[in-house]
Protein backbone atom coordinates (compact mmCIF):
# COMPACT_ATOMS: atom_id res chain seq x y z
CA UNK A 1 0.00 0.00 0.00
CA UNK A 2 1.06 3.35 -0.95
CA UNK A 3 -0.99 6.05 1.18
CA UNK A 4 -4.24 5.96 -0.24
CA UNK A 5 -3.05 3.94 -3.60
CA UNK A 6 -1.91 0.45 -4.73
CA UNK A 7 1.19 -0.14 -6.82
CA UNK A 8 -0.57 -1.66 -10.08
CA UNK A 9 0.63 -2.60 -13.45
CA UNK A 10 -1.88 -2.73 -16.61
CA UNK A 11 -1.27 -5.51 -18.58
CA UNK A 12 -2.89 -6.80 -21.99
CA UNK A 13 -2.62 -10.62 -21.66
CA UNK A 14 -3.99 -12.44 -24.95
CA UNK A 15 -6.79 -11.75 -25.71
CA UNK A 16 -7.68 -10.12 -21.91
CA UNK A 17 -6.71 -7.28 -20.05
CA UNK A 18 -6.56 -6.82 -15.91
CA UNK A 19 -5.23 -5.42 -12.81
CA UNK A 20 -1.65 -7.10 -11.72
CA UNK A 21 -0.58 -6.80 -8.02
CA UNK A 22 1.87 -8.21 -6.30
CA UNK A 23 0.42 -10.07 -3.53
CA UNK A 24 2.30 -7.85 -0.75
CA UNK A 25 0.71 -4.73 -1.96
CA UNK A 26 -2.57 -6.27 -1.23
CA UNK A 27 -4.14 -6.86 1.74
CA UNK A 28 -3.34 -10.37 3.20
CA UNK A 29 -7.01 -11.05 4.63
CA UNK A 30 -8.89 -12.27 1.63
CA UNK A 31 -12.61 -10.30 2.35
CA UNK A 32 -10.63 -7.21 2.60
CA UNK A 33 -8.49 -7.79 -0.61
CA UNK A 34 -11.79 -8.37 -2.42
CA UNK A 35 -13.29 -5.32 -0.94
CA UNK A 36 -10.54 -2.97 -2.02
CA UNK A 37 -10.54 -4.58 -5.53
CA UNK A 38 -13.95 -3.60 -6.26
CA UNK A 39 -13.29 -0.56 -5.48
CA UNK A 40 -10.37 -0.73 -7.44
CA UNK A 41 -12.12 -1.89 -10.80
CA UNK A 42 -15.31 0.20 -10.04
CA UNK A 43 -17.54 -2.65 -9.49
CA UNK A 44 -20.63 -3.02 -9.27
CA UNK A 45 -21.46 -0.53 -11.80
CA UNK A 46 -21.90 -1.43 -15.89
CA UNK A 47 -20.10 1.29 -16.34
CA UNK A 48 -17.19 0.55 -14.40
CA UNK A 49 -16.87 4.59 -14.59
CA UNK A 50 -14.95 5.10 -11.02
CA UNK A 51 -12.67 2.54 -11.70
CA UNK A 52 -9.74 0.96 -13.79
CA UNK A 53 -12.20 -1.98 -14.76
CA UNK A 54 -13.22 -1.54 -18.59
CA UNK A 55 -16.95 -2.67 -18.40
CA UNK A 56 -16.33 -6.26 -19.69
CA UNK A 57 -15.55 -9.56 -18.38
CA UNK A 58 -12.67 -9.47 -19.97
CA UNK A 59 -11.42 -6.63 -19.03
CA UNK A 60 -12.11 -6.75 -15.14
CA UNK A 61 -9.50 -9.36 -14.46
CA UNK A 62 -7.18 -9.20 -11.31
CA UNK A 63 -3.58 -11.43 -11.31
CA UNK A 64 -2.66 -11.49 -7.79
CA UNK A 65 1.05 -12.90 -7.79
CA UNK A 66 4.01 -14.17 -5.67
CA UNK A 67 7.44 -16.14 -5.12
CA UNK A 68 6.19 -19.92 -5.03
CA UNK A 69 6.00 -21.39 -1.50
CA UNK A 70 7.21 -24.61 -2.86
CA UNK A 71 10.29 -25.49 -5.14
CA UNK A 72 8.00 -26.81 -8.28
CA UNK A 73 7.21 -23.03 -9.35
CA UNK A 74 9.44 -19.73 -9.41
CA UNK A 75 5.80 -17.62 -8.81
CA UNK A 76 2.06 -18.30 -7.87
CA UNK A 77 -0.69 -16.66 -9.75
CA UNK A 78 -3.84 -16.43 -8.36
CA UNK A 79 -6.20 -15.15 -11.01
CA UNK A 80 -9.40 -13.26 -9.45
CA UNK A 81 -12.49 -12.64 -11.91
CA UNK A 82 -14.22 -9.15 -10.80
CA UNK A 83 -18.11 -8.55 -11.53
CA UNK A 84 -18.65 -5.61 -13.53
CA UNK A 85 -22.51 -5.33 -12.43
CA UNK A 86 -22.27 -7.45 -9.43
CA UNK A 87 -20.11 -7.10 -6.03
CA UNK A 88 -18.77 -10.32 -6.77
CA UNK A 89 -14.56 -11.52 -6.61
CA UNK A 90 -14.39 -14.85 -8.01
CA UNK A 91 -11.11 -17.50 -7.91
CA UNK A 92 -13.13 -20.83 -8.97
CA UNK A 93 -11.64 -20.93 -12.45
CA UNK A 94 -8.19 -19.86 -14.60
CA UNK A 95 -7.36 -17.08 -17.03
CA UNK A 96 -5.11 -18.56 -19.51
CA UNK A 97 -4.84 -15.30 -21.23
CA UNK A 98 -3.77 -12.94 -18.08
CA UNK A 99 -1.75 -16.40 -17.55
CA UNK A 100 0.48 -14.96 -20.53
CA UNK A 101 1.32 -11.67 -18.88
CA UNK A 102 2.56 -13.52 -15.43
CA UNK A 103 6.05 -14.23 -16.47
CA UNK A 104 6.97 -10.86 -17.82
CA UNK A 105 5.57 -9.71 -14.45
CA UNK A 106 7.55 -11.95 -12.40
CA UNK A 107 10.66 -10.24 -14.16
CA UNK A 108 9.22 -6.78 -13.70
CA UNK A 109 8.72 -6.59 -10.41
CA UNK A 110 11.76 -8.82 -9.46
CA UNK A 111 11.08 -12.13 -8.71
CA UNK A 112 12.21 -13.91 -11.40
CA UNK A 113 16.14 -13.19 -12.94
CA UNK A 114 16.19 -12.73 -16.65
CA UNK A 115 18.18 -14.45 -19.37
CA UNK A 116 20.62 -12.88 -21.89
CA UNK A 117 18.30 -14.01 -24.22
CA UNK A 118 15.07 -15.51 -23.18
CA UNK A 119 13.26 -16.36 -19.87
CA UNK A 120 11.10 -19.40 -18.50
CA UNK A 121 9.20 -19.05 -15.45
CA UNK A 122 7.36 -21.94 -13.79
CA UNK A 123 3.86 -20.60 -12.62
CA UNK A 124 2.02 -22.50 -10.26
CA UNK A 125 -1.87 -21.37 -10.88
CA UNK A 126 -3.19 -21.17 -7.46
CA UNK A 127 -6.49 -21.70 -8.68
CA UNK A 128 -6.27 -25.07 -9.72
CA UNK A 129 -2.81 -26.06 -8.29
CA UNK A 130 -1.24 -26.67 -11.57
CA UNK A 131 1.74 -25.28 -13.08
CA UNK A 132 2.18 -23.74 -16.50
CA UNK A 133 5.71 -22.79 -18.07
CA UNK A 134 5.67 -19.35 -19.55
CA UNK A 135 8.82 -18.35 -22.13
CA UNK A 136 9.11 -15.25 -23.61
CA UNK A 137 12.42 -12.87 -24.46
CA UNK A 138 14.51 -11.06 -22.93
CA UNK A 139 17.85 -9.75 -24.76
CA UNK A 140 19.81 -7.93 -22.74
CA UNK A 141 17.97 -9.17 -19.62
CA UNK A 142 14.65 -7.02 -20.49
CA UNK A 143 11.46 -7.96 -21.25
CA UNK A 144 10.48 -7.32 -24.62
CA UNK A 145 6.79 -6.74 -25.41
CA UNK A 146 7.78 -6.18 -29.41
CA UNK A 147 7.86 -8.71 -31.99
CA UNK A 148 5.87 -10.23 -35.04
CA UNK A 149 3.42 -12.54 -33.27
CA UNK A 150 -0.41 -11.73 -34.47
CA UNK A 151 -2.99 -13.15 -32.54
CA UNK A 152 -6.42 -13.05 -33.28
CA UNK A 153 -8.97 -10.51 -31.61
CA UNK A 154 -5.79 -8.31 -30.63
CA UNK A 155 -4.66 -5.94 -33.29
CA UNK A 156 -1.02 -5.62 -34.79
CA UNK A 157 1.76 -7.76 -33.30
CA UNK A 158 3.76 -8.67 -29.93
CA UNK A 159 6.61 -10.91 -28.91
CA UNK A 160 5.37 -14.74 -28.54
CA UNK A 161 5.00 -16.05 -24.89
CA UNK A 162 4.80 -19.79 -25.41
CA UNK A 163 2.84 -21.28 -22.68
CA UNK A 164 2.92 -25.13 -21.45
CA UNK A 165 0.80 -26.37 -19.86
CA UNK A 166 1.35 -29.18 -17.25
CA UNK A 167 -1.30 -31.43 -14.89
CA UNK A 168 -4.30 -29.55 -16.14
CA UNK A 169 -6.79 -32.77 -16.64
CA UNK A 170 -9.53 -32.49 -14.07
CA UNK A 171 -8.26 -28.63 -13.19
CA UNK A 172 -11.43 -27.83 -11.14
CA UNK A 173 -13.48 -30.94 -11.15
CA UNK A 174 -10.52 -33.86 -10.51
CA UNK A 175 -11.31 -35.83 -13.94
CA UNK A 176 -10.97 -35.16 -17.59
CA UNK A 177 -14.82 -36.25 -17.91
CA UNK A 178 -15.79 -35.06 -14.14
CA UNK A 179 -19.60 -36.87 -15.16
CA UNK A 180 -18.09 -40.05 -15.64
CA UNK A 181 -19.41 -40.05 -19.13
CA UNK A 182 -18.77 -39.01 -22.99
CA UNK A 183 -22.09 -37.45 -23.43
CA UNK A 184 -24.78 -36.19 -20.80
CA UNK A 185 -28.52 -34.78 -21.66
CA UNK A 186 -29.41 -31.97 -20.44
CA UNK A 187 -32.76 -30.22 -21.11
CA UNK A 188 -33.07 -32.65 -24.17
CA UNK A 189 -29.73 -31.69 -25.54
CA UNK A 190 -26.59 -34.26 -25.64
CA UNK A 191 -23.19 -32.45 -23.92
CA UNK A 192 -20.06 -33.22 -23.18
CA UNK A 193 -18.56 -31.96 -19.94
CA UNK A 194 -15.09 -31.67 -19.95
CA UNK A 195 -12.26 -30.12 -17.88
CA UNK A 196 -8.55 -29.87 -19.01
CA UNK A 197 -7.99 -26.73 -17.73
CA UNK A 198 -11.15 -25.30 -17.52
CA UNK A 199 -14.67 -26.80 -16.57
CA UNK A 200 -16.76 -26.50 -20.00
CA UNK A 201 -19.55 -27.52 -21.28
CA UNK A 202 -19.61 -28.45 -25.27
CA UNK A 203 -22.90 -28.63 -27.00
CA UNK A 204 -23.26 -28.51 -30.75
CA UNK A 205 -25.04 -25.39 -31.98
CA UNK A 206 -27.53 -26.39 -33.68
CA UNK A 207 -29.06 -28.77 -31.16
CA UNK A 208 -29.75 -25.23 -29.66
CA UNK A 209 -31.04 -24.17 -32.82
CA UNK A 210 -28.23 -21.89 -34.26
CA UNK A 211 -25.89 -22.53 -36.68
CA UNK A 212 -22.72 -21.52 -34.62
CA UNK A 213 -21.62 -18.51 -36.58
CA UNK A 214 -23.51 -16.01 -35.38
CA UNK A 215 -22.36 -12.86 -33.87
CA UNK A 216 -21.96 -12.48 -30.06
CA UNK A 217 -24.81 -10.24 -30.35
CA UNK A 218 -26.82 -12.18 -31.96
CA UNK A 219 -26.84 -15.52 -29.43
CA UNK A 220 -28.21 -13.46 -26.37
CA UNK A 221 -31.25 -14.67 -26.76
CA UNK A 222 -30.05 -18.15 -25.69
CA UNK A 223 -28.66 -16.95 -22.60
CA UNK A 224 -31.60 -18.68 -20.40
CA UNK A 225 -30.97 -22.03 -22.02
CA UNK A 226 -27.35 -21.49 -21.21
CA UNK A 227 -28.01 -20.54 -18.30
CA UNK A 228 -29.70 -24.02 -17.65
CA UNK A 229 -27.48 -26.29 -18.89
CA UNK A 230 -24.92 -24.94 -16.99
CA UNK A 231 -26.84 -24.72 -13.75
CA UNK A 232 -27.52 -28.53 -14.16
CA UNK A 233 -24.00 -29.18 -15.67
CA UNK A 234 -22.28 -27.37 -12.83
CA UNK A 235 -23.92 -30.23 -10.25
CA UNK A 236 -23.27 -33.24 -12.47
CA UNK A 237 -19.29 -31.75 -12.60
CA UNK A 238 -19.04 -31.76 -8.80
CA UNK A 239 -18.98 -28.05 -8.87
CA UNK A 240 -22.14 -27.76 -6.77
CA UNK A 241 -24.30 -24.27 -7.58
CA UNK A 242 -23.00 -22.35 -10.40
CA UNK A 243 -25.63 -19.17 -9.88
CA UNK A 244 -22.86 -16.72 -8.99
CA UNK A 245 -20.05 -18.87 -10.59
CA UNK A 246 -18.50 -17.75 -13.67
CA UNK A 247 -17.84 -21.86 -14.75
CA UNK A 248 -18.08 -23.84 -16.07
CA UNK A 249 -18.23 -21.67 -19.30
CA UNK A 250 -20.82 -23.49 -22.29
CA UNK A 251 -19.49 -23.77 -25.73
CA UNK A 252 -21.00 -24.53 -28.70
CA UNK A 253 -19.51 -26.07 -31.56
CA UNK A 254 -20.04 -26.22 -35.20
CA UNK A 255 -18.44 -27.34 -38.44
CA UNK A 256 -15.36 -25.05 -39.36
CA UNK A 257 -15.58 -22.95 -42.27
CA UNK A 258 -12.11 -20.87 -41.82
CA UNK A 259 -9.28 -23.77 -42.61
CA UNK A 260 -9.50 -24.51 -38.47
CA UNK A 261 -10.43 -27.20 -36.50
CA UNK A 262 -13.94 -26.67 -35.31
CA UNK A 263 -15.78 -23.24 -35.02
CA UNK A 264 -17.19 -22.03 -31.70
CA UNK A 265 -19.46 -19.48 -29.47
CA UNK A 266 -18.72 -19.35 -25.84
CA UNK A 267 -20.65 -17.95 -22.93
CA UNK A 268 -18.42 -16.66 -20.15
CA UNK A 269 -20.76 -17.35 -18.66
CA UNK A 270 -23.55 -15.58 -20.13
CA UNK A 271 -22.22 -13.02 -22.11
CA UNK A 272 -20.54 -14.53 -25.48
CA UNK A 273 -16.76 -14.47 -25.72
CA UNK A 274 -15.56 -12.41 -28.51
CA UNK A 275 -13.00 -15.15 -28.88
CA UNK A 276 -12.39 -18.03 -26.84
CA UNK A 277 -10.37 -18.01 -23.65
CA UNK A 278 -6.52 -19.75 -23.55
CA UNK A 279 -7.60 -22.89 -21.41
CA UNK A 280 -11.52 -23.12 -22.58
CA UNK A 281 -10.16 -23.31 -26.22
CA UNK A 282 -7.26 -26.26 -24.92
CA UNK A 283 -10.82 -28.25 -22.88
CA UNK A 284 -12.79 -27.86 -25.62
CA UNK A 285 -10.02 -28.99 -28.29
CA UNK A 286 -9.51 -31.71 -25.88
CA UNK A 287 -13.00 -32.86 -25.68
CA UNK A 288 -13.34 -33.05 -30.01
CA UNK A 289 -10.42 -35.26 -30.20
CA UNK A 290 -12.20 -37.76 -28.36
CA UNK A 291 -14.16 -40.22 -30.59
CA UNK A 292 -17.28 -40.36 -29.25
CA UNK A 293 -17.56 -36.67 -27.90
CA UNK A 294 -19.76 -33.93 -28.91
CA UNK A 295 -17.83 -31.94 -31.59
CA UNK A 296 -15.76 -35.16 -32.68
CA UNK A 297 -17.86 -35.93 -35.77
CA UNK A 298 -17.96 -31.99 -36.75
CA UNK A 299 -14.75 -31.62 -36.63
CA UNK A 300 -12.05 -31.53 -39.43
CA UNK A 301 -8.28 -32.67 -37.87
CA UNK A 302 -5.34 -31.51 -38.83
CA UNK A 303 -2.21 -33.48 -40.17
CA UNK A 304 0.30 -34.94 -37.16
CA UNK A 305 2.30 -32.53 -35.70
CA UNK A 306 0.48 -29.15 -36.38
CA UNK A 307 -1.80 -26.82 -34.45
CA UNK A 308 -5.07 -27.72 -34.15
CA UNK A 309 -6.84 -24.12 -34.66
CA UNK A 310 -10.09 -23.15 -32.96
CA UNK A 311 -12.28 -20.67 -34.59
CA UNK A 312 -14.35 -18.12 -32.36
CA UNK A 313 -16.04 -14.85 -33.52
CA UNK A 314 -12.90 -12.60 -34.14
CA UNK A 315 -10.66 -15.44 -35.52
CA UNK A 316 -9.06 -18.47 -34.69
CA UNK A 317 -6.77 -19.89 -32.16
CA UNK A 318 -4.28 -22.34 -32.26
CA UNK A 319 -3.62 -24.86 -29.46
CA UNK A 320 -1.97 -28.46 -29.11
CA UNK A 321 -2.78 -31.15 -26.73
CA UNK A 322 -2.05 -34.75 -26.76
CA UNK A 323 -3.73 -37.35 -25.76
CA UNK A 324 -2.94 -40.87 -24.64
CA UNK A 325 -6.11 -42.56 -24.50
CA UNK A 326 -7.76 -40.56 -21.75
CA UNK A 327 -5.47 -38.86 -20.19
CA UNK A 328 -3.80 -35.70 -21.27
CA UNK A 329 0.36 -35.74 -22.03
CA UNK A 330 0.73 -31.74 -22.61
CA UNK A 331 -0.92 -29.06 -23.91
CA UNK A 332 0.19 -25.72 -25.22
CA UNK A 333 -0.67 -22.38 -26.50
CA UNK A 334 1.05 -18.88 -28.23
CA UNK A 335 -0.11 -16.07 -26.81
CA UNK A 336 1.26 -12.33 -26.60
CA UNK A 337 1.84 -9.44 -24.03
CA UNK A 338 1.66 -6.05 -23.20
CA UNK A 339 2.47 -4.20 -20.54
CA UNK A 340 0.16 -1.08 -20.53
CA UNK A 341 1.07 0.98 -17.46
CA UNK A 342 2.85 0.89 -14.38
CA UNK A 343 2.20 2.99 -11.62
CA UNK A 344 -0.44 3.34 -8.70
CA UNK A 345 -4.00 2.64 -8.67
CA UNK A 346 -6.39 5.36 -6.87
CA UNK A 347 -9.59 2.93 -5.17
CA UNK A 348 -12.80 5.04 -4.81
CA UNK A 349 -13.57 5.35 -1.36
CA UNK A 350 -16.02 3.40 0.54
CA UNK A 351 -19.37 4.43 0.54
């Protein structure tokens, strides 16, 4: 703390953009974190107008990072979702695209040394007690931010941060299939409910009566069947009730008709995704490989050894997992990275 304001950095990660503190400049007792982060993002308001918080889910992120406690990681990221029109501070899932700006971080602030060249920190995501390996460069033992990387939904290019992904099957829910099963009905609709990373539930569009390539805009009016399905799905995943949760997230999937993989809308959890978010996009790529799945006999696989590329409203994304029978051997991701500003962050006061 810094009189009346936090030390903050702004950081684009992906296809996100949030808050990053270092856990020290927070408070340590968790109600009173979430209370000053509210007032830190301006929430609850749709505006977000008294705050740093840009009226979006995906923009009213928090990364709330440290030195690992154990010797598996080099930091721990704890990822904090903030309501824009509700007093809410949720940790029950990942960001895999604020994930992205966690290593540069790390050297920012001093935690993690930099190489001549490049850098590779071990982040342990407190949220599901996994660890992902983020490597990005760093001549001259700086972060660079610049490069030729494009990613889709961002505009212009960014250096690369390669993220790995390790022990991510069963992230929030403790199985790859956390129903036991390759296909569930729900409300008279087959799903599969899958977690490698992120709880999701797949269901092919036009069971729901789309046709999957619709504008964000233009699928609100299915946000009360989403709304059920996840409700329900959220119970048969072990996750209990999902009212005020933001997963698992609901996906729906349809034939591609870019050159990717499959083509898909996702509610997060309501409001549709104008992409797809890092570990969502790795579950549900994960779920269409398997033969038997929802999405498995829409989809069109690439050749061995190259991305498989998930299209969402602004683009596509390309992931890679592998798969030995059921259980997950890696997955990984490109993403990019921006640090925006660094300074200190002004909370409104309390009412």
């Amino acid at each position: 703390m810094n009189g009346d304001g936090v030390r903050c950095m702004m950081m684009r990660g992906g296809t996100s953009k949030g808050a990053y503190f270092l856990a020290g400049d927070l408070p340590s007792d968790p109600a009173g974190r979430d209370d000053l982060l509210l007032r830190v993002m301006g929430a609850p308001d749709p505006r977000q107008i008294d705050g740093i918080g840009g009226a979006h889910p995906l923009t009213s992120k928090v990364a709330v990072v440290s030195r690992a406690a154990g010797a598996d990681a080099d930091v721990d990221y704890l990822f904090l979702q903030v309501g824009v029109e509700e007093p809410v501070v949720s940790d029950r899932q990942n960001c895999g695209n604020v994930l992205a700006g966690i290593g540069p971080f790390a050297v920012e602030r001093g935690l993690v040394a930099a190489g001549d060249e490049r850098t590779s920190v071990r982040i342990r995501m407190v949220n599901s007690h996994s660890v992902a390996t983020a490597t990005f460069p760093t001549p001259g033992g700086v972060v660079d931010y610049d490069g030729d990387t494009a990613i889709s939904g961002v505009p212009g290019t960014a250096a690369p941060v390669v993220l790995d992904f390790a022990e991510t099957e069963g992230s929030s829910c403790g199985a790859l299939l956390p129903t036991g099963r390759l296909r569930d009905v729900i409300d008279g609709i087959e799903v599969t409910c899958v977690d490698n990373g992120m709880p999701v539930v797949v269901a092919a569009a036009s069971d729901l009566g789309v046709t999957g390539y619709e504008s964000p805009d233009e699928l609100d009016a299915l946000r009360d069947r989403v709304q059920s399905l996840r409700l329900q799905a959220g119970e048969l995943m072990g996750l209990g009730d999902v009212t005020g949760a933001s997963v698992p997230k609901t996906t729906l999937v349809a034939p591609p008709r870019a050159g990717g993989m499959v083509c898909t809308r996702t509610f997060i959890p309501l409001r549709v995704h104008a992409s797809i978010g890092v570990l969502g996009a790795v579950s549900v790529a994960t779920a269409v490989l398997i033969d038997g799945a929802v999405g498995h006999d829409l989809a069109e696989f690439p050749p061995p050894g190259v991305p498989m590329s998930v299209e969402h409203p602004t683009g596509r994304l390309d992931v890679e997992v592998e798969l030995d029978g059921m259980t997950v051997r890696r997955s990984s991701i490109v993403r990019t990275a921006r640090k925006l500003f660094d300074g200190t962050v002004f909370p409104r006061s309390r009412p």
